[in-house]
Protein backbone atom coordinates (compact mmCIF):
# COMPACT_ATOMS: atom_id res chain seq x y z
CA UNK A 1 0.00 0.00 0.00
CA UNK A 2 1.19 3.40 -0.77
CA UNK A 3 1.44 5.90 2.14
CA UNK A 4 -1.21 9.02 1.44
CA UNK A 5 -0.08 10.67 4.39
CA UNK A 6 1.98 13.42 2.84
CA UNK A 7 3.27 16.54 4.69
CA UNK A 8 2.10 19.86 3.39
CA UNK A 9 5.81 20.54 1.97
CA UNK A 10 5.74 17.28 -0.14
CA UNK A 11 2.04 18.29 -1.47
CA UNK A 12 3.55 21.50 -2.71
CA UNK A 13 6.68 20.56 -4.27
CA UNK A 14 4.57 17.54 -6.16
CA UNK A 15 2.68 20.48 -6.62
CA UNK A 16 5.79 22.28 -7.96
CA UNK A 17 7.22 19.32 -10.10
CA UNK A 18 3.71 19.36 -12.04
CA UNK A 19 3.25 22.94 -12.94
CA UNK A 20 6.89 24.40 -13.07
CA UNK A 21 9.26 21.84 -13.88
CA UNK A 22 6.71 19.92 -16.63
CA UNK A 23 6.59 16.42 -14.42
CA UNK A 24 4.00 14.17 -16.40
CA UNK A 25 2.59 10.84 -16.75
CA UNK A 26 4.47 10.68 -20.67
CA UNK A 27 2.21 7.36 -21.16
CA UNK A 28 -0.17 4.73 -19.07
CA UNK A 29 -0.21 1.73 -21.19
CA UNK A 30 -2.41 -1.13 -21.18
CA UNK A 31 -0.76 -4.21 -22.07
CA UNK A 32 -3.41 -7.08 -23.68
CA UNK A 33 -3.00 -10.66 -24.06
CA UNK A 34 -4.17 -11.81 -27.26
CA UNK A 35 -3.06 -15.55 -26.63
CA UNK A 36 -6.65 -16.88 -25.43
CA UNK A 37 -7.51 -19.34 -28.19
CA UNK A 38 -10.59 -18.17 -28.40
CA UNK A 39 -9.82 -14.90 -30.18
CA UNK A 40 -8.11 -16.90 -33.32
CA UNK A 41 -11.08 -18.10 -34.64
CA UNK A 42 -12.39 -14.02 -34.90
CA UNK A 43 -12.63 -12.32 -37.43
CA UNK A 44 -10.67 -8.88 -37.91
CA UNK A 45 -14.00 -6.66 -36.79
CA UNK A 46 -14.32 -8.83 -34.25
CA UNK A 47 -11.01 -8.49 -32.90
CA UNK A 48 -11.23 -4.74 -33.43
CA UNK A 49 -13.80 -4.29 -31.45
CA UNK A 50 -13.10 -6.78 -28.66
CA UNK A 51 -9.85 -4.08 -28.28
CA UNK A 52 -12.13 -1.29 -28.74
CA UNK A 53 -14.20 -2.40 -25.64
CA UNK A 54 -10.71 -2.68 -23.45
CA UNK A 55 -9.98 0.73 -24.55
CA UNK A 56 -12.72 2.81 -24.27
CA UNK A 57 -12.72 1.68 -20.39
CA UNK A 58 -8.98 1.62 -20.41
CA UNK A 59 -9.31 5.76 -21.66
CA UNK A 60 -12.18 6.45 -18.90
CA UNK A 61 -9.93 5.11 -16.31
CA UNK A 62 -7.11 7.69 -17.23
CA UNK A 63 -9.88 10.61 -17.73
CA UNK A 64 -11.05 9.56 -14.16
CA UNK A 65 -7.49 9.83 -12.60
CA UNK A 66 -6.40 13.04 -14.38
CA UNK A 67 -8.96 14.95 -12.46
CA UNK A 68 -8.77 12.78 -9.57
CA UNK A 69 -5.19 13.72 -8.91
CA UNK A 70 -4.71 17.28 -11.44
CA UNK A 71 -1.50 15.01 -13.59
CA UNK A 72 -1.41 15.43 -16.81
CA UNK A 73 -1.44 11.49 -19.23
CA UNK A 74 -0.26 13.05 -22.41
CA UNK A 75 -0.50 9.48 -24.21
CA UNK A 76 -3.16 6.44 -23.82
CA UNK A 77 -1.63 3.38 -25.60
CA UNK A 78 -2.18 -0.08 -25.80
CA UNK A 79 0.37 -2.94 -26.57
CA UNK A 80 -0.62 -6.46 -27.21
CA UNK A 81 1.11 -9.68 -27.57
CA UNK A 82 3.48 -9.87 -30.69
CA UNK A 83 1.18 -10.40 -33.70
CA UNK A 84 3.36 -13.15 -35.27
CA UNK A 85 2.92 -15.25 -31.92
CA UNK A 86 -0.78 -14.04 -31.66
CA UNK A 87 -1.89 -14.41 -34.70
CA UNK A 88 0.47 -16.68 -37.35
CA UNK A 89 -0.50 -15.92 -40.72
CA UNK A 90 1.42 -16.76 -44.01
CA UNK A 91 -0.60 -13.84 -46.11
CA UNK A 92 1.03 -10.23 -45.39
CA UNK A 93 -3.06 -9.07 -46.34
CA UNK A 94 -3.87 -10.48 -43.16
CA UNK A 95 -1.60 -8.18 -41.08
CA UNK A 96 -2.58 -5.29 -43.58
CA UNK A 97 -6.07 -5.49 -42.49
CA UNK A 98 -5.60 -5.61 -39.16
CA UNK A 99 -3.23 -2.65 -38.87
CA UNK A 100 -5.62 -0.87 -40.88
CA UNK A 101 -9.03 -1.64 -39.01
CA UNK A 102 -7.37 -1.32 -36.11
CA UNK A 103 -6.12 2.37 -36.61
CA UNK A 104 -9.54 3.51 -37.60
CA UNK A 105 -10.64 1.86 -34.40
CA UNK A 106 -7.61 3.69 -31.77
CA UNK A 107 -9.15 7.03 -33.83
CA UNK A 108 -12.25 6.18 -32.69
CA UNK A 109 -11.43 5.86 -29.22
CA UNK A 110 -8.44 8.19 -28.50
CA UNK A 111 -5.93 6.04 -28.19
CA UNK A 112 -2.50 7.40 -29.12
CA UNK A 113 -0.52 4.28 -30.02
CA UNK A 114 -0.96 0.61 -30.25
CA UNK A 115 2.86 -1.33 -30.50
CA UNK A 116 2.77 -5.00 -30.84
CA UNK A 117 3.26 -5.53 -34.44
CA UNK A 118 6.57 -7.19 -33.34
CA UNK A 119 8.73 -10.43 -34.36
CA UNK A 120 11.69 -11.97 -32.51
CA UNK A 121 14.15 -12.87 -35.39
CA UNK A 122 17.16 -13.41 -33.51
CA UNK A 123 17.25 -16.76 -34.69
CA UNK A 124 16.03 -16.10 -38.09
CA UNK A 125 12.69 -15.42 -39.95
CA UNK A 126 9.60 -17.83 -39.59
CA UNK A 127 6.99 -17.95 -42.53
CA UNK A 128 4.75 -15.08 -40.68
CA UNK A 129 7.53 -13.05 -39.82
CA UNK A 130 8.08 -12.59 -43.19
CA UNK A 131 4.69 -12.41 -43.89
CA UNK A 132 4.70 -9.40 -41.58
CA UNK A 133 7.88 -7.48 -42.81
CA UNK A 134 6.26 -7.74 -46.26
CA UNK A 135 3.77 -5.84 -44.82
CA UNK A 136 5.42 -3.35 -42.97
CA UNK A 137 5.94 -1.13 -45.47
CA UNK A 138 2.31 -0.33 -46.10
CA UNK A 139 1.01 -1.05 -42.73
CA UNK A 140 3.67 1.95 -41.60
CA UNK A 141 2.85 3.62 -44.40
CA UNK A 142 -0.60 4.02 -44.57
CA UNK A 143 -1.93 4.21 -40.93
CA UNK A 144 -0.99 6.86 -37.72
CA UNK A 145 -1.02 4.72 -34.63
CA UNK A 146 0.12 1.61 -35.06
CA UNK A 147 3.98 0.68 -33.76
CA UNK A 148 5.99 -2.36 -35.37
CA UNK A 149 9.52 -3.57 -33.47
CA UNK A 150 11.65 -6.60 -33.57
CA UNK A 151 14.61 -8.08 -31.77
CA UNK A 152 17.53 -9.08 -33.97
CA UNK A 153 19.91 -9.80 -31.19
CA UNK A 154 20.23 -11.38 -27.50
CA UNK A 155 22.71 -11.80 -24.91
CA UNK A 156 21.81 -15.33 -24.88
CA UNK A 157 21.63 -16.21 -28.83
CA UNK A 158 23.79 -13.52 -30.62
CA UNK A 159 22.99 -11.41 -33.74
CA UNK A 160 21.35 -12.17 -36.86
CA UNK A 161 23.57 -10.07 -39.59
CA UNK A 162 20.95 -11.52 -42.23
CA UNK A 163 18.07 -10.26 -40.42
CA UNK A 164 19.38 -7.21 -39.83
CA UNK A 165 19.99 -6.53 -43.78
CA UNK A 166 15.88 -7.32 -44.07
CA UNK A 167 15.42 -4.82 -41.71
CA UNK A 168 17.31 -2.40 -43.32
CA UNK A 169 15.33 -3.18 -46.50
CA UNK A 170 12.65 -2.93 -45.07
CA UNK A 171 13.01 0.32 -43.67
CA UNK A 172 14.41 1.74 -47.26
CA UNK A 173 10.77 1.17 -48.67
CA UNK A 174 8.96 2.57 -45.76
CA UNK A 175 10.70 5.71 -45.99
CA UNK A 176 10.22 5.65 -49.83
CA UNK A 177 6.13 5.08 -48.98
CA UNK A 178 6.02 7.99 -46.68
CA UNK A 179 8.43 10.54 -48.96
CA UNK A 180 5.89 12.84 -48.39
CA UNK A 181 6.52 13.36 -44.36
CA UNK A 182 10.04 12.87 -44.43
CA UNK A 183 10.16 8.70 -44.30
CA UNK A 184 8.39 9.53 -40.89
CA UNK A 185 6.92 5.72 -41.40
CA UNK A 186 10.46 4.26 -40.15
CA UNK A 187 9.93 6.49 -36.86
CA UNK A 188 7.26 3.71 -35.49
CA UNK A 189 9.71 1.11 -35.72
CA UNK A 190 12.31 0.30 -33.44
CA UNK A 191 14.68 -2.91 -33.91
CA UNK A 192 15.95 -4.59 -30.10
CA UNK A 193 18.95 -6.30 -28.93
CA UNK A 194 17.21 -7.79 -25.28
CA UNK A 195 13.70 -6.33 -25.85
CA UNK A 196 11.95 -5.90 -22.73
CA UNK A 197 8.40 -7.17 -22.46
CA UNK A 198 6.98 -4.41 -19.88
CA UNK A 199 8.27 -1.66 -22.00
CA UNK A 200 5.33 1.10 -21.80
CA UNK A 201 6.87 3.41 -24.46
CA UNK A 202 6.40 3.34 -28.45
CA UNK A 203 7.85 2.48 -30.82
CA UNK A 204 8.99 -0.61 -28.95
CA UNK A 205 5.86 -1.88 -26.56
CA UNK A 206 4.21 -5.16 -26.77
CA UNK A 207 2.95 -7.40 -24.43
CA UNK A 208 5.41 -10.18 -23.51
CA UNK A 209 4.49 -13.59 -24.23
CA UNK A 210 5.57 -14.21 -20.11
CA UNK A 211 2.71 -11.54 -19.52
CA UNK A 212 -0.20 -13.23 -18.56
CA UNK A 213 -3.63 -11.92 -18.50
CA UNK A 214 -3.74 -7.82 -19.16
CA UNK A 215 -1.85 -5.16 -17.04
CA UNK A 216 -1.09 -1.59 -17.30
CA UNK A 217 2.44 -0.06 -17.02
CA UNK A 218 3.47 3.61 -16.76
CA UNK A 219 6.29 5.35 -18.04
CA UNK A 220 6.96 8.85 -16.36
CA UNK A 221 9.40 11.83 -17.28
CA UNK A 222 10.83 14.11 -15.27
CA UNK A 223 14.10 15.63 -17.21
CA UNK A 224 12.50 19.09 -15.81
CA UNK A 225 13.14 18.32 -12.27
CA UNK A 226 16.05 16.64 -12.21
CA UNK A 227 17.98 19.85 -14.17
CA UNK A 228 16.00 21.96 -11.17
CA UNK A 229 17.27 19.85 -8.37
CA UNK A 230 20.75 19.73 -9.95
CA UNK A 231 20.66 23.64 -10.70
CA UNK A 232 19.82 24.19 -6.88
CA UNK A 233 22.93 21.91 -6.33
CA UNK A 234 25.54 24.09 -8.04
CA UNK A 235 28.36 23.67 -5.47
CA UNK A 236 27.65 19.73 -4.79
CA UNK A 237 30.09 17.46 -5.60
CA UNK A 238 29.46 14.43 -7.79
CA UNK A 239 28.81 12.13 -4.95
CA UNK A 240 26.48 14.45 -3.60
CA UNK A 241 24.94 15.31 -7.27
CA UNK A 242 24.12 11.60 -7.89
CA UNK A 243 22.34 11.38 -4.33
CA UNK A 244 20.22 14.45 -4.87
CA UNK A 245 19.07 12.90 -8.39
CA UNK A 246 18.45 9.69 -6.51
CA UNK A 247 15.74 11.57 -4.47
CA UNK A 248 14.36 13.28 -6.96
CA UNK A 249 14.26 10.10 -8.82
CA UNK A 250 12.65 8.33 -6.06
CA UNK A 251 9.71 11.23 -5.75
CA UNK A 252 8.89 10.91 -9.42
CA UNK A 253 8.39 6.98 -9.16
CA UNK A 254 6.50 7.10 -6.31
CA UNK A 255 4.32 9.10 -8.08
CA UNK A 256 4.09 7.21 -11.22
CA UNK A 257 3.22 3.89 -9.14
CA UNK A 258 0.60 5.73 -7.75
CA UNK A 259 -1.07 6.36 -11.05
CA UNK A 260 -0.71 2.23 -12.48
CA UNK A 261 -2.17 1.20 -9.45
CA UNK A 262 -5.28 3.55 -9.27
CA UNK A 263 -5.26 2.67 -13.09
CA UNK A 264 -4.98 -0.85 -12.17
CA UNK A 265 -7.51 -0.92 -9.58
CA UNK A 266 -10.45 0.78 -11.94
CA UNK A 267 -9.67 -2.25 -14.35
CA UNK A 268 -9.80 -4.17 -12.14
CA UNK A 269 -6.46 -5.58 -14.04
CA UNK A 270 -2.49 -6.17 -12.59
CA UNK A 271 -0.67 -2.96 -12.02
CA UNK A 272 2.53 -4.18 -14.32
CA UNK A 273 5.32 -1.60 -13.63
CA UNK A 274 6.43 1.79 -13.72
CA UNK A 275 9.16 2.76 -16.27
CA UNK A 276 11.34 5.81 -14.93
CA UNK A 277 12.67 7.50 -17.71
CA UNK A 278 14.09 10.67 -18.57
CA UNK A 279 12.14 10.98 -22.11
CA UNK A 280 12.21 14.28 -23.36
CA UNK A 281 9.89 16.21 -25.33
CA UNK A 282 10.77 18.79 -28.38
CA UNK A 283 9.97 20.94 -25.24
CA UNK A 284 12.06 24.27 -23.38
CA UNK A 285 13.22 23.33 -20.14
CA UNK A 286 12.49 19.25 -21.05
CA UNK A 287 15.56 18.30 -22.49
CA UNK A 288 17.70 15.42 -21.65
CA UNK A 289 20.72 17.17 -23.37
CA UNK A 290 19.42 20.01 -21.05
CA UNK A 291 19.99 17.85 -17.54
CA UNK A 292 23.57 17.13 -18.88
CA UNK A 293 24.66 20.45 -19.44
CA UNK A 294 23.34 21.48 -15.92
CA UNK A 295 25.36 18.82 -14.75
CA UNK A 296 28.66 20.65 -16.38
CA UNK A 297 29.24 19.27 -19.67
CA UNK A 298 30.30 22.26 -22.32
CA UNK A 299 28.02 21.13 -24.56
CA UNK A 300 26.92 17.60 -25.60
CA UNK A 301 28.72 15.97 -27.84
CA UNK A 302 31.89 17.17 -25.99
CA UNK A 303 34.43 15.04 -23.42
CA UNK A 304 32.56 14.39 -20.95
CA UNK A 305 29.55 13.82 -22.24
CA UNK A 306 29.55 9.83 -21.80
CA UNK A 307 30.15 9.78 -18.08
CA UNK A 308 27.61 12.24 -17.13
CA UNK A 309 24.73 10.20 -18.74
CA UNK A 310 26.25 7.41 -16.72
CA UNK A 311 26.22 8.77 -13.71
CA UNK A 312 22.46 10.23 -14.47
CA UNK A 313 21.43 6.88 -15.75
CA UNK A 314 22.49 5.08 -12.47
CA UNK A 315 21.14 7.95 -10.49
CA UNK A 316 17.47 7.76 -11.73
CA UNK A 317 17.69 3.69 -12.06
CA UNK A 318 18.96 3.45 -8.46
CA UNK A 319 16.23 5.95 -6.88
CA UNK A 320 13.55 4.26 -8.84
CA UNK A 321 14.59 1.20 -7.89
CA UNK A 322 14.23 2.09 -4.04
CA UNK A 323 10.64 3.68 -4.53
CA UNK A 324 8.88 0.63 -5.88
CA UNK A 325 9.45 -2.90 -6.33
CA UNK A 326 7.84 -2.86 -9.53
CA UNK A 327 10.35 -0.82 -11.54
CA UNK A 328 10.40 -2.11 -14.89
CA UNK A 329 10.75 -1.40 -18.84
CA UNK A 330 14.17 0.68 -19.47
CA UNK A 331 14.06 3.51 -16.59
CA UNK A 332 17.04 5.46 -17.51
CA UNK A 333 18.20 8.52 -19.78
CA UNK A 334 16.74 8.69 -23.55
CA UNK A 335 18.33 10.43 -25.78
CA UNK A 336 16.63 10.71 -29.32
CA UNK A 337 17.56 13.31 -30.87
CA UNK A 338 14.52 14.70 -32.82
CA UNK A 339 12.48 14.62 -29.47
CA UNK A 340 14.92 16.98 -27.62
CA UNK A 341 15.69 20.60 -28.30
CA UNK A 342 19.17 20.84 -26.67
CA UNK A 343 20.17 17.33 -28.54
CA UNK A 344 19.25 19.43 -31.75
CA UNK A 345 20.94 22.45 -31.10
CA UNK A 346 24.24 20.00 -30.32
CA UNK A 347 23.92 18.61 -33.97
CA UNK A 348 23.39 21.60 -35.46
CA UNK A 349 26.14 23.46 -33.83
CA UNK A 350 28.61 19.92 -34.77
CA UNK A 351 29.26 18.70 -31.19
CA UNK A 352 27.45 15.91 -31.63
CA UNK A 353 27.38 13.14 -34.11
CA UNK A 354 26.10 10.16 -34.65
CA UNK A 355 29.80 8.28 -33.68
CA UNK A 356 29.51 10.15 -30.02
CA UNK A 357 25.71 8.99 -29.61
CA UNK A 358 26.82 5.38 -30.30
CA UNK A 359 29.95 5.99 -27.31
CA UNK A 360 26.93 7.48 -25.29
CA UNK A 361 24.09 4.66 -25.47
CA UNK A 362 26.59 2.32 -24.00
CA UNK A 363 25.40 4.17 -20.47
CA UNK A 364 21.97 4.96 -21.60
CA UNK A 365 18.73 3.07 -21.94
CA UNK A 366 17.50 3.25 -25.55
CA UNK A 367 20.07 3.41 -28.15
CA UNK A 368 19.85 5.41 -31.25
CA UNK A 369 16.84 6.74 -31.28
CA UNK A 370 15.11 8.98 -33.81
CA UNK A 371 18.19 9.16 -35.86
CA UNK A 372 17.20 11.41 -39.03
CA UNK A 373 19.95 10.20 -42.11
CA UNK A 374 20.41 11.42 -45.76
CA UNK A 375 17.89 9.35 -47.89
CA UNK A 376 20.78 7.67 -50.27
CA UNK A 377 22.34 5.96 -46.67
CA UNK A 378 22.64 2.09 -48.79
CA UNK A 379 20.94 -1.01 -47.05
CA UNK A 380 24.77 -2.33 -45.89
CA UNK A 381 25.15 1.27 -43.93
CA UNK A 382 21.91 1.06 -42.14
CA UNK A 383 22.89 -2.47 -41.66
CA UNK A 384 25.57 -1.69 -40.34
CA UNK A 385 24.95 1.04 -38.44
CA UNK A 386 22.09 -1.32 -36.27
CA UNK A 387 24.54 -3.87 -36.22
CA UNK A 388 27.08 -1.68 -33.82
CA UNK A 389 24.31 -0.38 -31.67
CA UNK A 390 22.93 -4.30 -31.07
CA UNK A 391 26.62 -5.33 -30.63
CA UNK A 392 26.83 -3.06 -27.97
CA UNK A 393 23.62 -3.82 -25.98
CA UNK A 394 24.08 -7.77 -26.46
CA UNK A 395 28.14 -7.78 -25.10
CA UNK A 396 27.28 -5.53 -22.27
CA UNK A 397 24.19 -7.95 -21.32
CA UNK A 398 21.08 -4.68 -22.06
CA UNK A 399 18.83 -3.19 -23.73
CA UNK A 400 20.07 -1.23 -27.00
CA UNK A 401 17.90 -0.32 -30.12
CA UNK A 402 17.98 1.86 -32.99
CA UNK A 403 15.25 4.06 -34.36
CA UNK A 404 16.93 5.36 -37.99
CA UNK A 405 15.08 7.09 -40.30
CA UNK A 406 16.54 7.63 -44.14
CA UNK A 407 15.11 10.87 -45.36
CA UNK A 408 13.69 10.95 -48.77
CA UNK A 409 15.37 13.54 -51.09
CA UNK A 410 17.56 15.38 -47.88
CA UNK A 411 21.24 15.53 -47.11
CA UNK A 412 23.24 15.71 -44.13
CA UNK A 413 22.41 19.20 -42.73
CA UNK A 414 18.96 19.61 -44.00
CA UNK A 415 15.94 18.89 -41.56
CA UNK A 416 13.47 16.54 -41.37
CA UNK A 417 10.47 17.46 -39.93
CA UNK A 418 7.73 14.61 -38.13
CA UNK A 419 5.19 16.64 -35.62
CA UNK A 420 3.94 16.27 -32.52
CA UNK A 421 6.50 14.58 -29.84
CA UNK A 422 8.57 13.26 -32.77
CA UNK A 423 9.20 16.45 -33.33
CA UNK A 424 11.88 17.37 -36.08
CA UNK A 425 15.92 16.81 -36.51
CA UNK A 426 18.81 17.92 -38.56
CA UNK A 427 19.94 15.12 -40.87
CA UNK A 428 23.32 13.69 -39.03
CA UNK A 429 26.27 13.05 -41.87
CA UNK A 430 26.75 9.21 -42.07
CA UNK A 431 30.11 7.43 -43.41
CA UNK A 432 28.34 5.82 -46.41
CA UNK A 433 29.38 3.05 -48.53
CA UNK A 434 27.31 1.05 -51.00
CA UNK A 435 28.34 -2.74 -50.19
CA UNK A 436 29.96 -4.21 -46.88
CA UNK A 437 31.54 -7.34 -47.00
CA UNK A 438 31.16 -8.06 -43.22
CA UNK A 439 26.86 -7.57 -44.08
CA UNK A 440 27.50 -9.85 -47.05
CA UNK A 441 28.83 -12.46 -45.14
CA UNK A 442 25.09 -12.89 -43.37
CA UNK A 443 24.17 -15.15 -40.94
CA UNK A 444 25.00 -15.11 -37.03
CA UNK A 445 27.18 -13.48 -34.21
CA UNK A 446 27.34 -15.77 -32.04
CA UNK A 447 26.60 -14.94 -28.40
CA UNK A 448 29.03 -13.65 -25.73
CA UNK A 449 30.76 -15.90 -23.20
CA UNK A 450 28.98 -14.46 -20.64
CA UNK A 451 25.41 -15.98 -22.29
CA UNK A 452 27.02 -19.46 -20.96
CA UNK A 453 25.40 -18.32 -17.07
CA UNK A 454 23.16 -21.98 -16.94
């Protein structure tokens, strides 16, 4: 049970975090099982609307909390278990269908995003995986609100170099179908090394096939108060810096449990976990890149850069950590750079590139992510480029993706614009080359020593 006997001074700086320093509920997800046998025998409207009727409750249940407790839910998403296990099909019409009934329907009932359309290919492609990534393309293409990921990689299995190059191809014609909006189609598509299967935040949520049942996890932000608490800190030390973002840290979860569980409790569902993450928005005064410089980096991008978003990432993961016991999805620092005005103003001015965001999500939770590139970057350099972010997250045993987006007709230095929290990005400078050997080669990477743990 949660303790609602707060002190006047902790009412008013909650109070505080809300209003001044832009804390919000970023997203309260419902995750769905779609794995009762039952539901396979549906049809498509039928499986539209049996969402439909866990949404529109799902969206009174947030409605009922914002005014309950005066916090602001700026998205209402669902995730459901990965379509390919859900639903195997060997007709990429099928999953066209779907995604396209089922937008209409999230319209409907204001729902922001629905993730799930997911495949784990570490270990290669089955028939309705590739059934689905024939689809991708249009399903991306052609609809606002539904989210596709896969993992390619594991600590436990290794890399697939030969999915990876689908992948790549795959995101070459979604950014040719949506030319028009600056390939923004690739931007709802995320591929994992170690997905997590709690993860409340798009592009990347589904419900894990371990996830019984339905449950609702919350992801809150809070790069706003953190850069206040470390701004009132100016004379701290380090030590004392990463114990005062602890604190904050552990304010800001308690407040985000607070929310899945009343959530939880209106369902009448589990209350999954809360996700503690520093995800900015396009924002002033909600920047990531914002928190780092506050800290007393030049600029990002420069020396230095790396081992303050360490010592933030621990910070926030070790105060969340002591506030709840249900601390889940990737609670850390994200860093995409379209999201996050002082990230944009680093590329702009050259501090950072895409070579130091790569050193930096080695300490971070996400990876590359929202990573606008010139549209003529070849299939073996997008390759390539998730192939060194997955490397990374599956020898250091986490979580690392990469959210690229080739831009249609736009160099390095132009910008790409996308809207709302995805926001808009100056097109980073890639080291391009047509063919790579090593991507040629296909196949596997085989796991790490360390995967050996049994």
């Amino acid at each position: 049970m949660l303790n609602s006997n707060l002190s006047i001074d902790e009412i008013l700086e909650t109070s505080e975090m809300l209003y001044d320093q832009m804390l919000d509920i970023r997203t309260l997800t419902m995750g769905i099982s779609l794995l009762n046998p039952k539901l396979n025998s549906k049809s498509i409207d039928q499986l539209c609307d049996f969402l439909s009727g866990l949404g529109k409750r799902f969206i009174d249940a947030a409605k009922e909390i914002e005014e309950e407790l005066g916090v602001s839910i700026v998205n209402k998403r669902i995730s459901i278990t990965p379509i390919t296990v859900a639903f195997p099909r060997f007709e990429p019409k099928f999953y066209v269908e779907f995604a396209k009934k089922l937008d209409q329907t999230l319209k409907d009932i204001n729902i922001d995003f629905l993730g799930g359309f997911s495949a784990f290919i570490t270990k290669g492609m089955s028939p309705q995986d590739r059934a689905l990534f024939s689809a991708l393309p249009e399903i991306l293409s052609s609809t606002e609100r539904i989210c596709s990921s896969c993992e390619a990689g594991n600590s436990k299995y290794g890399i697939n170099v030969s999915s990876i190059k689908e992948i790549a191809t795959m995101l070459r014609e979604t950014s040719i179908a949506t030319r028009e909006s600056d390939g923004v189609g690739c931007a709802k598509f995320v591929v994992f090394a170690n997905a997590v299967n709690d993860n409340p935040f798009m592009a990347g949520a589904f419900h894990g096939i371990g996830e019984i049942d339905h449950s609702i996890n919350v992801g809150i932000s809070g790069p706003g108060v953190i850069k206040n608490v470390i701004e009132r800190n100016k004379d701290s030390d380090i030590l004392e810096l990463a114990d005062h973002i602890k604190r904050a840290s552990f304010k800001i979860t308690r407040l985000g449990e607070l929310v899945g569980r009343k959530a939880a409790k209106i369902l009448g569902i589990r209350f999954g976990s809360v996700d503690l993450s520093l995800a900015p928005t396009p924002r002033e005064n909600d920047s990531v890149a914002g928190v780092l410089e506050a800290i007393g980096v030049p600029c990002v991008g420069y020396p230095g850069t790396t081992g303050a978003l360490a010592l933030l990432t621990d910070a926030v993961k070790k105060g969340g950590t002591m506030a709840s016991s249900r601390v889940g999805g990737l609670s850390g620092a994200f860093i995409p750079v379209s999201e996050d005005l002082g990230m944009i103003s680093a590329v702009k001015n050259g501090s950072l590139c895409i070579e130091k965001l790569e050193a930096m999500t080695a300490v971070c939770s996400v990876g590359l992510d929202m990573i606008a590139v010139p549209g003529t970057t070849s299939v073996d350099t997008l390759s390539s480029i998730i192939l060194d972010e997955l490397s990374i997250g599956v020898f250091t045993n986490k979580t690392t993706g990469v959210r690229i987006i080739p831009v249609p007709n736009k160099k390095a230095g132009d910008m790409a614009y996308f809207g709302g929290l995805l926001g808009y990005s100056p097109i980073l400078p890639v080291k391009n080359v047509k063919k790579s050997k090593l991507i040629e080669r296909g196949g596997m990477i085989p796991a790490p020593i360390t995967s050996l743990r049994n």
